[in-house]
Protein backbone atom coordinates (compact mmCIF):
# COMPACT_ATOMS: atom_id res chain seq x y z
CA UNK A 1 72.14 -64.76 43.23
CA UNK A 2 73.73 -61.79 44.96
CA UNK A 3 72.92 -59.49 47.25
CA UNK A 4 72.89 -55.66 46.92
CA UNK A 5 74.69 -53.75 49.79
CA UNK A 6 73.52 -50.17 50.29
CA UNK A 7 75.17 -47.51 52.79
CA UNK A 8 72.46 -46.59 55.39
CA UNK A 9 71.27 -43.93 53.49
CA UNK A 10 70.29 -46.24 50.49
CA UNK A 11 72.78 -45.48 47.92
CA UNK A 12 74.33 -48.93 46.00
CA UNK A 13 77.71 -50.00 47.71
CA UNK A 14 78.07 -53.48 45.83
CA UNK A 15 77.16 -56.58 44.76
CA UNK A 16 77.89 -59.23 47.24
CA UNK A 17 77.79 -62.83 48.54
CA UNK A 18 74.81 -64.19 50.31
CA UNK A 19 77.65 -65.51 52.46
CA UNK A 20 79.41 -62.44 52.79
CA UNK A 21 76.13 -60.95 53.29
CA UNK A 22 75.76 -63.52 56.28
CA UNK A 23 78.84 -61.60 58.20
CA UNK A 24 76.96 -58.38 57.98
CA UNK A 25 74.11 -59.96 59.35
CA UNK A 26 75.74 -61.89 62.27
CA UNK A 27 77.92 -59.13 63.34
CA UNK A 28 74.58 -56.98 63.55
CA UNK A 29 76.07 -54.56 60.64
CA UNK A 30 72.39 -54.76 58.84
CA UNK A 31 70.33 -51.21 59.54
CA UNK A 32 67.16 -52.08 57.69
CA UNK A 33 66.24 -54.63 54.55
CA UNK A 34 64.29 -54.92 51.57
CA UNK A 35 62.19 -57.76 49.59
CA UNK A 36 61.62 -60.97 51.54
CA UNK A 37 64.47 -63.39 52.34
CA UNK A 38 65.90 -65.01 48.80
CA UNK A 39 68.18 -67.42 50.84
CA UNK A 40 68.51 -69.45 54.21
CA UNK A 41 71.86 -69.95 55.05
CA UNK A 42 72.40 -73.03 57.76
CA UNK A 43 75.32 -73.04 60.44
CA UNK A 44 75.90 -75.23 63.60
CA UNK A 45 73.91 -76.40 66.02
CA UNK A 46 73.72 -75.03 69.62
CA UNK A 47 74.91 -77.02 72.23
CA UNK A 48 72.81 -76.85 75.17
CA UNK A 49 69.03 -75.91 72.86
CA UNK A 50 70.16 -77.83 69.63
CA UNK A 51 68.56 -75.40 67.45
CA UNK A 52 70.01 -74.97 64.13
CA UNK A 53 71.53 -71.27 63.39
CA UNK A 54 70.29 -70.03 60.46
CA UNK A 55 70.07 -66.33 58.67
CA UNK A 56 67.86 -65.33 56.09
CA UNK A 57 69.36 -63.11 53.56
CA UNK A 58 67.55 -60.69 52.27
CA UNK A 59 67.85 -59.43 48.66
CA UNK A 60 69.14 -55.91 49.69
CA UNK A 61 70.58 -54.94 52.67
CA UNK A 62 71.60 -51.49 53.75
CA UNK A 63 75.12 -52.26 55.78
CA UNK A 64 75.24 -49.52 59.28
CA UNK A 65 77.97 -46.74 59.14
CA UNK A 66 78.96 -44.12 57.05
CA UNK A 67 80.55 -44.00 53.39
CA UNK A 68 82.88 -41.48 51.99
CA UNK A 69 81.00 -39.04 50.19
CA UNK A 70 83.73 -38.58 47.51
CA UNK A 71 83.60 -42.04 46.51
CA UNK A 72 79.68 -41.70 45.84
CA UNK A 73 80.48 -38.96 43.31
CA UNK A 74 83.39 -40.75 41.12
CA UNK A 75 82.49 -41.56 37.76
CA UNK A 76 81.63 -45.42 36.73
CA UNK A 77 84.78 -47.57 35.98
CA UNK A 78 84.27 -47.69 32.03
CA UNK A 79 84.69 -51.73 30.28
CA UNK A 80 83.23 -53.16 27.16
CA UNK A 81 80.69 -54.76 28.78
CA UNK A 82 79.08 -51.95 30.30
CA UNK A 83 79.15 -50.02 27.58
CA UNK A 84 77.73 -52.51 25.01
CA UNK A 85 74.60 -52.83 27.77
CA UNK A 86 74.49 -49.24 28.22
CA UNK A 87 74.06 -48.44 24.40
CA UNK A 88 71.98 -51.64 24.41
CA UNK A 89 74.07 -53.71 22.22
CA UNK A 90 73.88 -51.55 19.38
CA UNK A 91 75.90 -49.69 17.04
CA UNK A 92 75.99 -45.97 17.53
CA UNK A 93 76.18 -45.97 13.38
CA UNK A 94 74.27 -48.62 11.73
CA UNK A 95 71.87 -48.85 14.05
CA UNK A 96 72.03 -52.80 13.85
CA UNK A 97 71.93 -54.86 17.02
CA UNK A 98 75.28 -57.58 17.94
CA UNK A 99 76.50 -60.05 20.16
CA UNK A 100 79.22 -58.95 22.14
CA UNK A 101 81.69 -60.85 19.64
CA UNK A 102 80.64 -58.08 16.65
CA UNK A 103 81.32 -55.26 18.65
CA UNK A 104 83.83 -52.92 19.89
CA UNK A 105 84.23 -50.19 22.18
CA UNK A 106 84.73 -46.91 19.84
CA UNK A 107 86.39 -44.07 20.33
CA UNK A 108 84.45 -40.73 18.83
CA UNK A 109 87.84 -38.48 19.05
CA UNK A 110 89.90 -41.53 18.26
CA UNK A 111 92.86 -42.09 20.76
CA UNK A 112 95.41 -41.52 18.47
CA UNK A 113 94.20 -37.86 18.51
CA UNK A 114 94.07 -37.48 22.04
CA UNK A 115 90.98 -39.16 22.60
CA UNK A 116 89.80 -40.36 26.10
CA UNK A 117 88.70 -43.51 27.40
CA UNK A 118 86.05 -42.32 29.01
CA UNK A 119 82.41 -42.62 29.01
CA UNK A 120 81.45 -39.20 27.12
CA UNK A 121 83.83 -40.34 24.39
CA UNK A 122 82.97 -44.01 24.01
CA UNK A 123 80.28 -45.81 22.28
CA UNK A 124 79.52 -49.24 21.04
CA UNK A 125 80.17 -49.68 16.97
CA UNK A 126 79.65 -53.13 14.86
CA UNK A 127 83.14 -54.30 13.96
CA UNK A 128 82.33 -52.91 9.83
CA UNK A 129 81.23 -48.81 11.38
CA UNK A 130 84.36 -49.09 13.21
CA UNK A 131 86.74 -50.11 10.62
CA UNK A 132 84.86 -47.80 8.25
CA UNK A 133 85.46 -45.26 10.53
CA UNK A 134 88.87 -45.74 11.60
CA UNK A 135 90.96 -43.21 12.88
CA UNK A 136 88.53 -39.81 11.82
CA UNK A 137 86.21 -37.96 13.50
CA UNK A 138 82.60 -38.81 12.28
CA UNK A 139 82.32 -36.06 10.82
CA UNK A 140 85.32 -36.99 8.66
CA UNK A 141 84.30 -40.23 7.71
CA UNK A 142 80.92 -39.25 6.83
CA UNK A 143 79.35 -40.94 9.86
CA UNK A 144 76.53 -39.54 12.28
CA UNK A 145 75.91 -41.26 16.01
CA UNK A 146 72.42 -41.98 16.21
CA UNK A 147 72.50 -41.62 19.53
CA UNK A 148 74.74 -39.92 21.96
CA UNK A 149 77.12 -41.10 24.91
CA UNK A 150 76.51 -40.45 28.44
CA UNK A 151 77.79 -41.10 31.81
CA UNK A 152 75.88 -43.52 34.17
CA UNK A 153 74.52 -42.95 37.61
CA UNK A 154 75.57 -44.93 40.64
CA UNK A 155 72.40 -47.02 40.33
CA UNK A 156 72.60 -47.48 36.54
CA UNK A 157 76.01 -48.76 37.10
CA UNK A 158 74.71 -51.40 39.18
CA UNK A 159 72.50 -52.52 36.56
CA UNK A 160 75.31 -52.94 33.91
CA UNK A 161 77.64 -54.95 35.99
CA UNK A 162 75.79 -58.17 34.08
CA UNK A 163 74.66 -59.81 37.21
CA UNK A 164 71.72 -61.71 37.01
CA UNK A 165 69.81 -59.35 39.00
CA UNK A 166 65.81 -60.15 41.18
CA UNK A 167 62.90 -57.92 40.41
CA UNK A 168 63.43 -56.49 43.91
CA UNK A 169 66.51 -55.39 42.69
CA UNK A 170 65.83 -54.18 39.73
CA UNK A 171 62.73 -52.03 41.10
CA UNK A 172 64.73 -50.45 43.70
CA UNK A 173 67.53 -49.45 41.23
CA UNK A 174 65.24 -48.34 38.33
CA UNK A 175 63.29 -45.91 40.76
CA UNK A 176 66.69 -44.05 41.18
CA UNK A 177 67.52 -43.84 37.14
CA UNK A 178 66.28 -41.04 35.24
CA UNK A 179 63.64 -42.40 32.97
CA UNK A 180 65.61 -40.74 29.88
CA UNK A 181 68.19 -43.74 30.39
CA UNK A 182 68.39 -46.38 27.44
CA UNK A 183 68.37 -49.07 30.68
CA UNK A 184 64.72 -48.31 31.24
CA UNK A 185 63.95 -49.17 27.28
């Protein structure tokens, strides 16, 4: 289980530790929490009371001081496995849902024509709609998207990092997606 660090303002930071969490907490870098503790975490005993530290780690945590704002406007970093959960594990052709294994990251203006790798230009495609395809344009090969590529937020970004992620979590990310987004499905 990991903990999601917000700036003080609420906006996702990362996915961290319940031990790296721990530092925040015991260096007093924790403005305000959310959901009730998901983990105790034990340290040494005091000397002259012979209490037991302990911290409970909350599932979010919104970490004191301020962010850059530039980094809270960059664009996703784009990998396979966020795009096969963004598009759901399905092929932008067939229609036909995979495993990970059957599927590939495609490229609607291929790169060999100066396509990017970027979000607006990827989507997922079964291994057969890809080879099909190969180096066209849909429009070429004959082949229409059935749905189209977009860029995700900050908070759907969090979402698709794979993490096995608590319902306190997920409630306080989903409230920030727009309900449009394939992730709220």
């Amino acid at each position: 289980m990991d903990v999601l660090q917000l700036d003080i303002s609420g906006r996702p930071q990362a996915w961290i530790t319940p031990r790296e969490a721990a530092v925040i907490y015991a260096s007093d870098g924790v403005a305000w929490t959310l959901g009730d503790p998901c983990q105790i975490l034990r340290g040494g005993f005091q000397r002259r009371t012979g209490v037991q530290s302990r911290i409970e780690v909350h599932p979010i945590i919104a970490v004191r001081g301020s962010v850059p704002s530039r980094a809270w406007r960059q664009a996703p970093a784009l990998s396979n496995a966020k795009l096969f959960a963004r598009d759901r594990y399905v092929c932008a052709y067939c229609g036909h849902s995979f495993h990970a294994d059957g599927l590939t990251c495609e490229h609607i203006q291929p790169s060999s024509r100066g396509g990017s790798d970027s979000w607006m230009n990827c989507i997922t495609a079964c291994r057969s709609c890809n080879g099909r395809k190969g180096s066209r344009l849909p429009e070429e090969a004959h082949m229409s998207l059935l749905f189209l590529p977009y860029t995700p937020s900050l908070h759907e970004d969090m979402i698709l990092r794979g993490r096995r992620i608590l319902a306190d979590q997920m409630e306080f990310l989903l409230a920030s997606v727009p309900r449009s987004s394939r992730l709220h499905g």
